[in-house]
Protein backbone atom coordinates (compact mmCIF):
# COMPACT_ATOMS: atom_id res chain seq x y z
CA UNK A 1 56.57 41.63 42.43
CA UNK A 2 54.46 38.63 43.47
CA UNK A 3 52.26 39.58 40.85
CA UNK A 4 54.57 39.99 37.93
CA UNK A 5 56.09 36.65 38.87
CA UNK A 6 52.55 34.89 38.41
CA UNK A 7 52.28 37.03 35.07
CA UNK A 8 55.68 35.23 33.61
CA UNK A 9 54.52 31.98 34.55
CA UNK A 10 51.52 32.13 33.20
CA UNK A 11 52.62 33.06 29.84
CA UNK A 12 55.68 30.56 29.91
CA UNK A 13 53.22 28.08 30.45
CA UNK A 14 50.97 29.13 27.83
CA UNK A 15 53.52 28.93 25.68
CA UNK A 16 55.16 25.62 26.92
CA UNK A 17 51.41 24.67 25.89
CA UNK A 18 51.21 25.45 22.42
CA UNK A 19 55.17 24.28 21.84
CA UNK A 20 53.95 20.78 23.46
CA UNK A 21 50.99 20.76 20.41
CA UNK A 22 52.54 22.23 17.70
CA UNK A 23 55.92 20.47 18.03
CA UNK A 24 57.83 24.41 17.98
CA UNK A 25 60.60 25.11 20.35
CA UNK A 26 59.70 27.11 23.59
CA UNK A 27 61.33 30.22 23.84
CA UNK A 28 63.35 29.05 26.78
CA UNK A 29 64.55 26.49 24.52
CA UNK A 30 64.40 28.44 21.43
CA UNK A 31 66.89 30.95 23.82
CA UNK A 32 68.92 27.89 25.01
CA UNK A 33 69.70 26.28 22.03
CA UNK A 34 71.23 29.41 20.71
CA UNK A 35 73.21 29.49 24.41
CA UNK A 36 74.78 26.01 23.61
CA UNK A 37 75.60 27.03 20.24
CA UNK A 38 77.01 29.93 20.79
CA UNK A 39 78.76 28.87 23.87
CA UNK A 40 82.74 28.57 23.49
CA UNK A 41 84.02 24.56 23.40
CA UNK A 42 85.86 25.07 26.48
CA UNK A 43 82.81 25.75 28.35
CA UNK A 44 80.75 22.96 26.40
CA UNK A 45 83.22 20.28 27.71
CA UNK A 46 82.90 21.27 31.37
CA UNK A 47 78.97 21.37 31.26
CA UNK A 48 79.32 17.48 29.97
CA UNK A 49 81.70 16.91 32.19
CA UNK A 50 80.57 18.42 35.80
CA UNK A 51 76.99 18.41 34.84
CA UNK A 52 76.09 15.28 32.67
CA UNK A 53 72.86 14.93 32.05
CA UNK A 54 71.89 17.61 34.34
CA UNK A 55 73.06 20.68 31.52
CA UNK A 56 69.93 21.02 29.81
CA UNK A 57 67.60 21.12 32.97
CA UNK A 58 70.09 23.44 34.63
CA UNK A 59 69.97 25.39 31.81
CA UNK A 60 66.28 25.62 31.27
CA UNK A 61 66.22 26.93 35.24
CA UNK A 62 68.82 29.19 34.44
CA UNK A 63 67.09 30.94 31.60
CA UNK A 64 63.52 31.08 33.51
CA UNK A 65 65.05 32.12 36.88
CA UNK A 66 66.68 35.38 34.64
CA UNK A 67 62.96 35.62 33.32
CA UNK A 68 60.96 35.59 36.64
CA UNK A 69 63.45 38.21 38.34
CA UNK A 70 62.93 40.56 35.58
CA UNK A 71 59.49 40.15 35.90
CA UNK A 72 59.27 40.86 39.52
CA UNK A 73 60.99 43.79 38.73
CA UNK A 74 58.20 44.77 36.21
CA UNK A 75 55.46 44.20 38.38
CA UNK A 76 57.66 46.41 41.13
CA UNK A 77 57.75 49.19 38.73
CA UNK A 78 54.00 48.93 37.69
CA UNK A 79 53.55 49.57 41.60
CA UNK A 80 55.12 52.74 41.34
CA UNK A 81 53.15 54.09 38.98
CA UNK A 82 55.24 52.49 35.86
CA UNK A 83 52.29 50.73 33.77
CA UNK A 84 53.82 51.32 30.39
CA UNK A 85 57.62 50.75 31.16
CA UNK A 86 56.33 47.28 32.79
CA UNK A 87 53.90 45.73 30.56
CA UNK A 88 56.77 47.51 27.71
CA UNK A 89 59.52 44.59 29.85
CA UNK A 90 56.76 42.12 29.06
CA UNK A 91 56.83 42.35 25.17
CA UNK A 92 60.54 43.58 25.41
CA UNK A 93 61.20 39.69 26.45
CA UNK A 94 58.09 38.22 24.45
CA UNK A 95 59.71 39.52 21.19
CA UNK A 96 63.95 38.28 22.25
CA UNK A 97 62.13 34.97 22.25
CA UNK A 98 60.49 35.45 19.12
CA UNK A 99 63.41 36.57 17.34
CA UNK A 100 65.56 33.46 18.84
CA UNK A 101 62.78 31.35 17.69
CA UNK A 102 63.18 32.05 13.85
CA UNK A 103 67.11 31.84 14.23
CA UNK A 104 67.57 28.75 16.65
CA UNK A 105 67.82 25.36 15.44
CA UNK A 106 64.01 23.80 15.66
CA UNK A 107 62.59 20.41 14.79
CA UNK A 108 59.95 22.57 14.01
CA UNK A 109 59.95 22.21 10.03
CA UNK A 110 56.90 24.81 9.53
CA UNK A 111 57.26 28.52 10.21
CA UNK A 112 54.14 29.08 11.99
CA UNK A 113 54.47 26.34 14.37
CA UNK A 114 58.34 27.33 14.66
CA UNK A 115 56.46 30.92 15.57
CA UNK A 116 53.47 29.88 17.80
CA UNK A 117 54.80 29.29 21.11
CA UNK A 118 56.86 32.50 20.83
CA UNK A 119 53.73 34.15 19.59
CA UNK A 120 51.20 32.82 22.21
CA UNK A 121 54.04 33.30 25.16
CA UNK A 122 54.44 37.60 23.86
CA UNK A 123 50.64 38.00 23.78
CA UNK A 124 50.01 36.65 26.80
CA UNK A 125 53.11 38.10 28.69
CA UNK A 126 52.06 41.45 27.92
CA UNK A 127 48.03 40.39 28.60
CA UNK A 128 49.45 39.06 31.72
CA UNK A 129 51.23 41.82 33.05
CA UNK A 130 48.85 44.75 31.22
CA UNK A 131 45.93 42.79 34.25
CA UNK A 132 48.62 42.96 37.07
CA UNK A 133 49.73 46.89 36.06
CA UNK A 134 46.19 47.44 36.44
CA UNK A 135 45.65 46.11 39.65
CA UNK A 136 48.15 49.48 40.39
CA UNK A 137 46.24 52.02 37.92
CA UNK A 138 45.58 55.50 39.86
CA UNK A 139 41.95 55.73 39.66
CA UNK A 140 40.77 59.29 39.01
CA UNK A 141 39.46 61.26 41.80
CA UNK A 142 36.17 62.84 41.67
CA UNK A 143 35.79 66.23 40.91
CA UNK A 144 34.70 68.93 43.56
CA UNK A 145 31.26 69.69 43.59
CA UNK A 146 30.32 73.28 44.54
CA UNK A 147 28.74 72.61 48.30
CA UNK A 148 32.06 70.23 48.75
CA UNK A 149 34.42 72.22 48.07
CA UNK A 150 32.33 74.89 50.38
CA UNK A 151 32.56 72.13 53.32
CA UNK A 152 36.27 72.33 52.75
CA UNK A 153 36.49 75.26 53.09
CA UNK A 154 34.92 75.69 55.68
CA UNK A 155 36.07 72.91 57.73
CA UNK A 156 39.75 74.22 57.33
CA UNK A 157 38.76 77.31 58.99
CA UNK A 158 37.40 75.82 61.62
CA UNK A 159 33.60 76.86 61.25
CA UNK A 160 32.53 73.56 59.70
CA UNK A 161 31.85 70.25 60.37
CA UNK A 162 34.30 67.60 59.36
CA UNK A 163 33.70 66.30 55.98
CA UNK A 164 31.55 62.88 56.16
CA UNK A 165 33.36 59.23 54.85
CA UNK A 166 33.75 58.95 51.03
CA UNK A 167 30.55 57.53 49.48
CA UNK A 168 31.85 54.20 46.97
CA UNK A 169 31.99 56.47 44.23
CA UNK A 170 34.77 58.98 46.03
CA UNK A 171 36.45 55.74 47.54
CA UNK A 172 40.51 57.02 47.71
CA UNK A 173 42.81 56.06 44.67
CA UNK A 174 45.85 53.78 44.75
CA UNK A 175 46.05 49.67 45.28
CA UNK A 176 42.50 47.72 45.03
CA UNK A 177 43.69 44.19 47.13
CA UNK A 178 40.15 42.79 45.81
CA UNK A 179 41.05 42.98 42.62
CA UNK A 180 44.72 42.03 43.16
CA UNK A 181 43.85 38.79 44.04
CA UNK A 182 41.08 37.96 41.69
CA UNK A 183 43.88 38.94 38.84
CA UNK A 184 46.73 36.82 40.18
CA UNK A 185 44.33 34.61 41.09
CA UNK A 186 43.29 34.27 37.85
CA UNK A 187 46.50 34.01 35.94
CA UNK A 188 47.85 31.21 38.30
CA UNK A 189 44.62 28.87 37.70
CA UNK A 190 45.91 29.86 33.72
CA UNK A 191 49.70 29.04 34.12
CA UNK A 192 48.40 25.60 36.35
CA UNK A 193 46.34 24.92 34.14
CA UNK A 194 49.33 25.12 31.28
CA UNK A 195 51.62 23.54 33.09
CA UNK A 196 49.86 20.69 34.05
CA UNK A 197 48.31 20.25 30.11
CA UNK A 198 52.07 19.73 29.10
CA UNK A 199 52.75 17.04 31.80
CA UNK A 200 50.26 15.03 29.79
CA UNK A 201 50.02 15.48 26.02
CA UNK A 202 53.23 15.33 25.49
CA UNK A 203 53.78 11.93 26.94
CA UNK A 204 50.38 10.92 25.39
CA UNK A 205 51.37 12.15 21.33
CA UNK A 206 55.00 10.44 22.17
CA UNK A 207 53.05 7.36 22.91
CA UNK A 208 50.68 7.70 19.90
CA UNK A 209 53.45 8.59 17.99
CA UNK A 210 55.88 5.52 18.48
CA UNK A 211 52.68 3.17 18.32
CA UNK A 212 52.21 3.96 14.89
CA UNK A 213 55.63 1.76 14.19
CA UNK A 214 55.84 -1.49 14.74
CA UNK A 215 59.65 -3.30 14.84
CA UNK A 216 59.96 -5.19 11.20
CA UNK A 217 61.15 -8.75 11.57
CA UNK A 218 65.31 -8.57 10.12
CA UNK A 219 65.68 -10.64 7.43
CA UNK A 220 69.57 -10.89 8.72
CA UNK A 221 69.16 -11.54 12.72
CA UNK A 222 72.20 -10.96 14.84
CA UNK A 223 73.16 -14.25 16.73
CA UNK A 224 72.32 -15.12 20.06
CA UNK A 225 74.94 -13.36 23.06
CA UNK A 226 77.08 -15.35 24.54
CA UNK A 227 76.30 -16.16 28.06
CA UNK A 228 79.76 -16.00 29.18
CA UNK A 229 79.75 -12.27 27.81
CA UNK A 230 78.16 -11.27 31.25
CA UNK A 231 79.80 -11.89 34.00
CA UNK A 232 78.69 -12.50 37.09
CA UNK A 233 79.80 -9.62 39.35
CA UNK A 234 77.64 -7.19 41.74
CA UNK A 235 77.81 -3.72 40.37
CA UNK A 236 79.57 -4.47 37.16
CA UNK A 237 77.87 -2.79 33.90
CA UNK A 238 75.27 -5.05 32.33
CA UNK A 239 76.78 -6.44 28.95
CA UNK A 240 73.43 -5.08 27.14
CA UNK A 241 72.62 -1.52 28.37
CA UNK A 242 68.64 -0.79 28.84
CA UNK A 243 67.67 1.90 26.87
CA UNK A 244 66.29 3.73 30.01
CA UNK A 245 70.14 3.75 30.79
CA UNK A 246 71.43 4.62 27.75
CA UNK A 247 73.39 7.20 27.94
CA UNK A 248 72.54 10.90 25.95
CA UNK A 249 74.37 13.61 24.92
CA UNK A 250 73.26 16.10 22.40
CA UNK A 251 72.57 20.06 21.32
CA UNK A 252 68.76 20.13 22.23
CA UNK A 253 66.77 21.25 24.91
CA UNK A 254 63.38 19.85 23.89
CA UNK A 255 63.46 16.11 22.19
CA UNK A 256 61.59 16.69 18.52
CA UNK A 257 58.72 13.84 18.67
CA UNK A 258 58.69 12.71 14.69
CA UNK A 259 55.16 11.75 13.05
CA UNK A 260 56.75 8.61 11.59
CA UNK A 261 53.84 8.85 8.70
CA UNK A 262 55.68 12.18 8.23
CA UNK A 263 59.10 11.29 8.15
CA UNK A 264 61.33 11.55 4.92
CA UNK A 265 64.82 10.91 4.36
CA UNK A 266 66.56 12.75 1.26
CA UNK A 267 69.20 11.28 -0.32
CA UNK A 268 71.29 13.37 -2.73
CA UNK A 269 74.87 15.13 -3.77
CA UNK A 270 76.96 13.12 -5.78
CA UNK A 271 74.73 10.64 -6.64
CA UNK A 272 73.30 9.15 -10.26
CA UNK A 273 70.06 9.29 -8.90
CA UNK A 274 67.76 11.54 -6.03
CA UNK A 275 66.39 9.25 -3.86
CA UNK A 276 63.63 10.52 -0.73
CA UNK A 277 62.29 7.40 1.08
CA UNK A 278 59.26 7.14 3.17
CA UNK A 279 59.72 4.95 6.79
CA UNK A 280 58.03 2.41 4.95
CA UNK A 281 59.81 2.62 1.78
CA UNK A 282 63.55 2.42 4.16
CA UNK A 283 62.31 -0.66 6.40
CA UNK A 284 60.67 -2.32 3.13
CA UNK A 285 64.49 -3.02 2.29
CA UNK A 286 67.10 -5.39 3.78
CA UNK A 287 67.27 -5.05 7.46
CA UNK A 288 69.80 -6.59 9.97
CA UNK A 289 70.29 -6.94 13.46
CA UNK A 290 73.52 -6.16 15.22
CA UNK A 291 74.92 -5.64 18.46
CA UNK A 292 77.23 -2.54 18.54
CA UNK A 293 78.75 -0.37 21.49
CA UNK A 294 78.55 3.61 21.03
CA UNK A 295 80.67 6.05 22.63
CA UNK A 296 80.93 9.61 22.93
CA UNK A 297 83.68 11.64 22.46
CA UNK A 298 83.09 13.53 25.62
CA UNK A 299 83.19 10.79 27.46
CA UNK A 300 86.31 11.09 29.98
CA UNK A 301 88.58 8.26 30.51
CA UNK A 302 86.38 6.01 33.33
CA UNK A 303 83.54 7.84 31.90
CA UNK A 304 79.98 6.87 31.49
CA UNK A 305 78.88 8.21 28.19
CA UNK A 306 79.52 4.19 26.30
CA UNK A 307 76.80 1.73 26.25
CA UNK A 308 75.86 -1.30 24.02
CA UNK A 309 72.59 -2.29 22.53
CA UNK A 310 70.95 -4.23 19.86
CA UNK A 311 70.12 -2.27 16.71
CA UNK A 312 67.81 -3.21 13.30
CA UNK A 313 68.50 -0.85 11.03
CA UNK A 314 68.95 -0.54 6.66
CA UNK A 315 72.82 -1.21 6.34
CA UNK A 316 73.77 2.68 4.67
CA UNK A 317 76.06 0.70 1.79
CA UNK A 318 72.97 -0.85 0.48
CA UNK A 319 71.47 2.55 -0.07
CA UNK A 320 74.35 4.30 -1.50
CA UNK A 321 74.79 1.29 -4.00
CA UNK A 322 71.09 2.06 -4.80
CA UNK A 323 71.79 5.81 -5.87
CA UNK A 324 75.58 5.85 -7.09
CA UNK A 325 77.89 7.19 -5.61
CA UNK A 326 80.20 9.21 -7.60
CA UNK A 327 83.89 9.61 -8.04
CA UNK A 328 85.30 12.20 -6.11
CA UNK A 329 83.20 11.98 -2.77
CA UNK A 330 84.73 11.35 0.18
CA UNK A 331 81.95 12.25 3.07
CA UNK A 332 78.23 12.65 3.79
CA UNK A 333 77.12 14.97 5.14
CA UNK A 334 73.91 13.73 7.98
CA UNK A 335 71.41 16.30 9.07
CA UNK A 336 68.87 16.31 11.71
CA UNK A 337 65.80 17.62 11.92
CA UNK A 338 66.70 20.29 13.82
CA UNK A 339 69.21 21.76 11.27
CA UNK A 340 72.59 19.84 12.99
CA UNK A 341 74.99 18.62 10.38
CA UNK A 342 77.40 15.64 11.18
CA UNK A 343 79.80 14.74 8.40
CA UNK A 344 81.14 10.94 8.23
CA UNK A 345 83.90 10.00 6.18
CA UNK A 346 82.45 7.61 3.67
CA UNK A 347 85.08 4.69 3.48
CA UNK A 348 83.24 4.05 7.29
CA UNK A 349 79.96 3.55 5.44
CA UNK A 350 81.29 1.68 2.60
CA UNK A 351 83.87 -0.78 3.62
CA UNK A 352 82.05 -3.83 4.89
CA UNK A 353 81.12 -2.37 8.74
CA UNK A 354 77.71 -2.55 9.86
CA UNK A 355 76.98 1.23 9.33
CA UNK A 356 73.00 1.47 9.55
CA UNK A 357 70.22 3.23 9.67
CA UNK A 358 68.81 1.84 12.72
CA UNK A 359 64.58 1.98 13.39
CA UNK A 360 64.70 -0.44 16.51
CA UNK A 361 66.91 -0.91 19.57
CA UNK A 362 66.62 -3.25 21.73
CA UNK A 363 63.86 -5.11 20.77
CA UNK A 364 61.86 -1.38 20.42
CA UNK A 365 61.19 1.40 18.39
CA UNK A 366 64.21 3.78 18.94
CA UNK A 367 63.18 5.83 22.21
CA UNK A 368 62.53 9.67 21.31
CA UNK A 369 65.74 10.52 22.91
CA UNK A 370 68.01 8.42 20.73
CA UNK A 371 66.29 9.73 17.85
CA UNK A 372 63.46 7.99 16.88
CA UNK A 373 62.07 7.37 13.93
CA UNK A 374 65.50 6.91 12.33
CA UNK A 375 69.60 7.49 13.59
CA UNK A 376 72.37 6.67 11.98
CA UNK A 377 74.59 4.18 13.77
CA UNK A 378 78.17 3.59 12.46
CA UNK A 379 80.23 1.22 14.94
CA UNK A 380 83.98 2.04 15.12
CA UNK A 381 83.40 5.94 14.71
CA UNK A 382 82.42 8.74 17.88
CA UNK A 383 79.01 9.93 17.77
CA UNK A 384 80.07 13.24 16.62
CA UNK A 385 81.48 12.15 13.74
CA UNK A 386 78.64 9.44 12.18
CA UNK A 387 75.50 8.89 15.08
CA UNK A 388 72.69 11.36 13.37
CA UNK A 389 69.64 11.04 15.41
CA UNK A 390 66.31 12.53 13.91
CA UNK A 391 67.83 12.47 10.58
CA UNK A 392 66.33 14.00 7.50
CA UNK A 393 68.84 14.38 4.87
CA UNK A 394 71.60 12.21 3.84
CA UNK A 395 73.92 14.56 1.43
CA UNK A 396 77.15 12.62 -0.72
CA UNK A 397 79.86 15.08 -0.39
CA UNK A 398 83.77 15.98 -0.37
CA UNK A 399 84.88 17.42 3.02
CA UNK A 400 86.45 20.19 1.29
CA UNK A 401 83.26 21.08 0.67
CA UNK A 402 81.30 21.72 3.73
CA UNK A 403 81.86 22.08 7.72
CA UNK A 404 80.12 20.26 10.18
CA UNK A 405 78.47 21.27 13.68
CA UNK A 406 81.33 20.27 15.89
CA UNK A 407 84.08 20.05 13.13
CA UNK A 408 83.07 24.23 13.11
CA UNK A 409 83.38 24.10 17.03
CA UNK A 410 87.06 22.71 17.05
CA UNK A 411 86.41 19.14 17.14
CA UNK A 412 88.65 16.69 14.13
CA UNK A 413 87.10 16.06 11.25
CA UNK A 414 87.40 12.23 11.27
CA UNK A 415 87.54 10.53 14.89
CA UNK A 416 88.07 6.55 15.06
CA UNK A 417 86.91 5.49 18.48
CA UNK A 418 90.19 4.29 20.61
CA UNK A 419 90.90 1.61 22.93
CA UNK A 420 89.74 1.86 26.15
CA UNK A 421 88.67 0.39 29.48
CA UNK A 422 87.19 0.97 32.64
CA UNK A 423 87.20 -0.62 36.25
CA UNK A 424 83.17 -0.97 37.65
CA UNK A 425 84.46 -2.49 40.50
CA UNK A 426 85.31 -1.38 43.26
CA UNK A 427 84.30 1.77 43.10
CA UNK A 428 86.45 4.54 43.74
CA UNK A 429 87.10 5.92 47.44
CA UNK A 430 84.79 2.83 48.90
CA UNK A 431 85.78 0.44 51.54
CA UNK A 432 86.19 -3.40 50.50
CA UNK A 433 86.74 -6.21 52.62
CA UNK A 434 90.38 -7.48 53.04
CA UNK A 435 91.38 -10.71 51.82
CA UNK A 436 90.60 -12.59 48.83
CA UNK A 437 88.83 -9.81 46.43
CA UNK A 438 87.33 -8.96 43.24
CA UNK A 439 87.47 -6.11 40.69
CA UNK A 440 85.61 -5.91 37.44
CA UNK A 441 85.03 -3.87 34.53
CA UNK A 442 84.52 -3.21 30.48
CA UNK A 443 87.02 -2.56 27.66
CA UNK A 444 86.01 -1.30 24.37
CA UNK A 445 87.59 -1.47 20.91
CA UNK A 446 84.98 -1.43 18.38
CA UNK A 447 86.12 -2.32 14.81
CA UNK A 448 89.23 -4.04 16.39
CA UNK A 449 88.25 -5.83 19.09
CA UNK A 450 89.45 -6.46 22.74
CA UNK A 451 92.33 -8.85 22.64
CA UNK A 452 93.46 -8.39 26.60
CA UNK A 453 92.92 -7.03 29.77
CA UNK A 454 95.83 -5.86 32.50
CA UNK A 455 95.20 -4.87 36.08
CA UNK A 456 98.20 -3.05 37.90
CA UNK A 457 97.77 -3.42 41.82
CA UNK A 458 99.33 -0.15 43.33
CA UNK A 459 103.19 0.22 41.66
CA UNK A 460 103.23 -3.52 41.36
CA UNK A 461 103.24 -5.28 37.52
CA UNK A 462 100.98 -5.69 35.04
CA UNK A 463 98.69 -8.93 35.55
CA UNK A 464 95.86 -10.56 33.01
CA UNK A 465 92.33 -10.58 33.77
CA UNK A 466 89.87 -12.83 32.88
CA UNK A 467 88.06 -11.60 29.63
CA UNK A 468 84.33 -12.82 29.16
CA UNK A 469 83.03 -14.09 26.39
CA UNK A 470 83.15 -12.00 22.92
CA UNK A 471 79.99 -10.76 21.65
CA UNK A 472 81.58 -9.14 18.30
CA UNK A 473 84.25 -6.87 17.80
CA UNK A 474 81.59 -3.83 17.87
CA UNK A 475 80.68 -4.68 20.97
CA UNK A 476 82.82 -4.39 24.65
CA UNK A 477 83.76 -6.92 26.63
CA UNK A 478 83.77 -7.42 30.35
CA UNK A 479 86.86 -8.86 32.36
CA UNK A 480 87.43 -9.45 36.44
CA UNK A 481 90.56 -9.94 38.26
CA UNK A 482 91.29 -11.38 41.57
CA UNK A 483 93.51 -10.65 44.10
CA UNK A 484 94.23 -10.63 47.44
CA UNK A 485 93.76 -7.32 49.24
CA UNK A 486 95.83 -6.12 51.78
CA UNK A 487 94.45 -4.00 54.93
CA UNK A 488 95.20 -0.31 53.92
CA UNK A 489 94.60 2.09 51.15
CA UNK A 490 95.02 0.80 47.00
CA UNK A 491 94.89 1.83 43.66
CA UNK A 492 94.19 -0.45 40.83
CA UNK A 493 94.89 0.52 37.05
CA UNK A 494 93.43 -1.04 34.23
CA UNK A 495 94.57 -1.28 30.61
CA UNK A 496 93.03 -2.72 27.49
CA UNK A 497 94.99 -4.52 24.32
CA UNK A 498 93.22 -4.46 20.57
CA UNK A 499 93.48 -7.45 18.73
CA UNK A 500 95.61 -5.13 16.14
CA UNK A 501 98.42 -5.29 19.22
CA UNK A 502 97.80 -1.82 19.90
CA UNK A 503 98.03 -1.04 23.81
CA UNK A 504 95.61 1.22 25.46
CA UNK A 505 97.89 4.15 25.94
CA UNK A 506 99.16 5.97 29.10
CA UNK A 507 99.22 9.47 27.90
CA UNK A 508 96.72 11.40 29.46
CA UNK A 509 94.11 13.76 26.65
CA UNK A 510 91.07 15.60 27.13
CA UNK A 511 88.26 14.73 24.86
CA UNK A 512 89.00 17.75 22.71
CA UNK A 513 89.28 17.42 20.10
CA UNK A 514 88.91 13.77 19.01
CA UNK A 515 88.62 11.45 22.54
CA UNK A 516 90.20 11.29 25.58
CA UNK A 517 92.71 8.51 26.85
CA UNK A 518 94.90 7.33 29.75
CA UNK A 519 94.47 4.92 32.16
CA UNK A 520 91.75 4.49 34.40
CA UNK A 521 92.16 3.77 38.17
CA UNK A 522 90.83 3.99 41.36
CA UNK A 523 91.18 4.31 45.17
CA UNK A 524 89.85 1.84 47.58
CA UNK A 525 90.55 1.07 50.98
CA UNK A 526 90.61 -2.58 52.45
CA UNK A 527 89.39 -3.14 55.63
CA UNK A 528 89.59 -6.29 58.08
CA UNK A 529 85.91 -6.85 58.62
């Protein structure tokens, strides 16, 4: 078992390997990719929701944990004289990864190096375990020479001596421990050695890779924050989100790591003219600078899947004045790299919003994560619907025309982000001080604008807060509230007005299928301290 667990590793890592240098997916990926897609949207939401960013790791472990008890159970069989049906496991599993491989979604744009990993983690699976089924192998015995088999016969009637030790050449057959080890030995200096290879180029290329781009100067700077848009409370959210912190939801397992010298974005459909731009031929044109807010449409009311950040992109209007668009369209259809399609209605990219295509945030090239080289940013709308990350092809369409990723997986097919807030502080079921306090928080209603803030204290009324400073209207806004807290247990309920008069509503909605909403509140105790 041992040694059929050491054979799996080594060939996952062997294959993690060549993934990490030829940019394929890993069959664990390549396998858990086709899990997510396949998975039904009821079971999507609660991996976002329970798990956060913790579903694609727990995944990953999921899929290898399946992998390495299967493989004990090969090498278990090889012990008992099972060579063929073990090392057959071996390629059995090598090949379901191959086969998910050239169906899965893959950054991968080549088929061999969509193939590779698969290949080189099959070869040396059944390598691998062909060593360790060895290591078990029934060696032949000897045959009887003509005085031995008179010694035997001799001896079993009594009349002879008993037959002398086995010479090395007659040693007995079965399990050679020697050799065991040496094999096992061997393949876990191999899988090591793998393992500890992708630790390091990967994180070297990605550096390589971004340092290639430097962040153009934007001929159209956004203007200075506010310093009144951050206020000055312990644990509130920072009014500019680091992009460490950033939050990240998406399909993949593995994040693609673009050769920007590479990259190409196609623009077509209903066009007058075909247009395919380089990275240097998109920043070459007019760039801006804007501070917008992004939010998910997973993100449950209080939730932590919104952040805001400063983003120089290509506004997308410019581009589709440059091609034409022509009558009839109504969407674009977005891809990524990795075959995901995202369709955006196209008033949102065409009616004076800063829709981009952003190469920078915050000061940086985009991380890998939030899809560097290029991503499409479009304040006002949920990711789903308009924030293509990776993106390769940019497609004028009609929505009658084509289905999107999560428009096919139930989501609507246009999703306006709504009004919403959140309390930072206090946090829910901690212990404050009674007396004189302090709660804080965000409220978001990008495109419209926060026009108010209302704090309920337990069943009392509704009371203002203090807004901070406005950034823009794509951007949130913080707010605090004082009050003076009672000994004993409270809840406090916040509420956020748009500057179109629309109040945040009450009525309580999952994310499915186009944002959640309610109120968000919390319980605190206050304690004389």
């Amino acid at each position: 078992m041992v040694g059929g667990v050491v054979a799996a590793g080594a060939a996952l890592a062997v294959g993690y390997l060549v993934a990490a240098v030829t940019g394929g997916p890993w069959p664990v990926d390549a396998v858990g990719v086709q899990v997510i897609d396949l998975s039904p949207g009821p079971v999507k939401d609660w991996a976002v929701r329970e798990l956060g960013t913790a579903d694609r790791p727990l995944l990953r472990v999921g899929i290898c944990v399946v992998l390495v008890v299967v493989a004990a159970v090969a090498g278990l069989i090889a012990s008992r004289g099972g060579r063929r049906i073990a090392v057959g496991l071996a390629a059995g599993l090598g090949l379901v990864g191959l086969a998910f491989a050239i169906i899965s979604r893959s950054a991968a744009t080549g088929l061999l190096d969509r193939l590779l990993p698969s290949i080189a983690t099959l070869l040396t699976a059944v390598i691998s375990m062909s060593l360790v089924a060895q290591v078990f192998k029934p060696e032949s015995p000897q045959p009887h020479k003509p005085w031995q088999l008179g010694r035997e016969v001799a001896g079993s009637a009594g009349l002879g001596e008993e037959e002398p030790p086995a010479s090395e050449n007659e040693r007995p057959v079965g399990f050679d421990r020697r050799r065991f080890l040496v094999t096992v030995s061997a393949l876990g200096v191999v899988g090591a050695a793998g393992w500890t290879a992708t630790r390091v180029l990967p994180v070297r290329a990605g550096e390589a890779l971004r340092e290639k781009f430097r962040v153009p100067v934007p001929g159209d700077p956004a203007s200075a924050v506010p310093a009144a848009a951050q206020v000055d409370v312990p644990g509130v959210t920072r009014f500019a989100t680091p992009n460490a912190k950033f939050y990240r939801v998406d399909t993949l397992l593995e994040v693609p790591r673009i050769d920007p010298d590479d990259w190409e974005l196609r623009i077509h459909g209903m066009v007058d003219k075909e247009l395919r731009l380089s990275l240097k031929d998109l920043v070459d044109r007019r760039l801006v600078e804007r501070d917008i807010t992004l939010t998910c449409v997973s993100n449950e009311v209080g939730g932590p899947y919104v952040g805001n950040a400063r983003w120089i992109g290509v506004p997308v209007a410019d581009l589709l004045a440059e091609v034409g668009v022509r009558a009839g369209a109504d969407a674009v259809k977005s891809t990524s790299i990795d075959g995901l399609t995202i369709g955006t209605p196209l008033a949102a990219l065409t009616d004076g919003r800063d829709a981009i295509l952003a190469v920078a945030m915050n000061g940086e090239p985009l991380p890998f994560e939030h899809g560097f080289p290029v991503r499409m940013v479009v304040p006002g709308l949920y990711g789903y619907v308009s924030a293509t990350k990776w993106i390769v092809d940019f497609e004028v369409t009609r929505f009658q025309d084509f289905s999107a990723y999560w428009t096919d997986r139930g989501w609507s097919v246009e999703a306006p982000i709504k009004t919403a807030s959140r309390i930072d502080v206090p946090k829910g079921l901690s212990t404050i001080k009674a007396g004189p306090a302090m709660a804080a928080g965000v409220a978001w209603a990008q495109q419209r604008g926060v026009d108010k803030v209302e704090v309920r204290v337990d069943d009392g009324e509704w009371q203002p807060a203090v807004l901070a400073a406005e950034d823009t209207i794509d951007t949130w806004r913080q707010w605090t509230f004082r009050w003076n807290a009672t000994p004993g247990m409270h809840r406090l309920t916040v509420r956020a007005t748009d500057k179109a008069g629309e109040v945040q509503t009450a009525a309580q909605a999952a994310p499915r299928p186009n944002g959640s909403s309610g109120l968000h509140d919390v319980v605190f105790t206050a304690e004389e301290i």
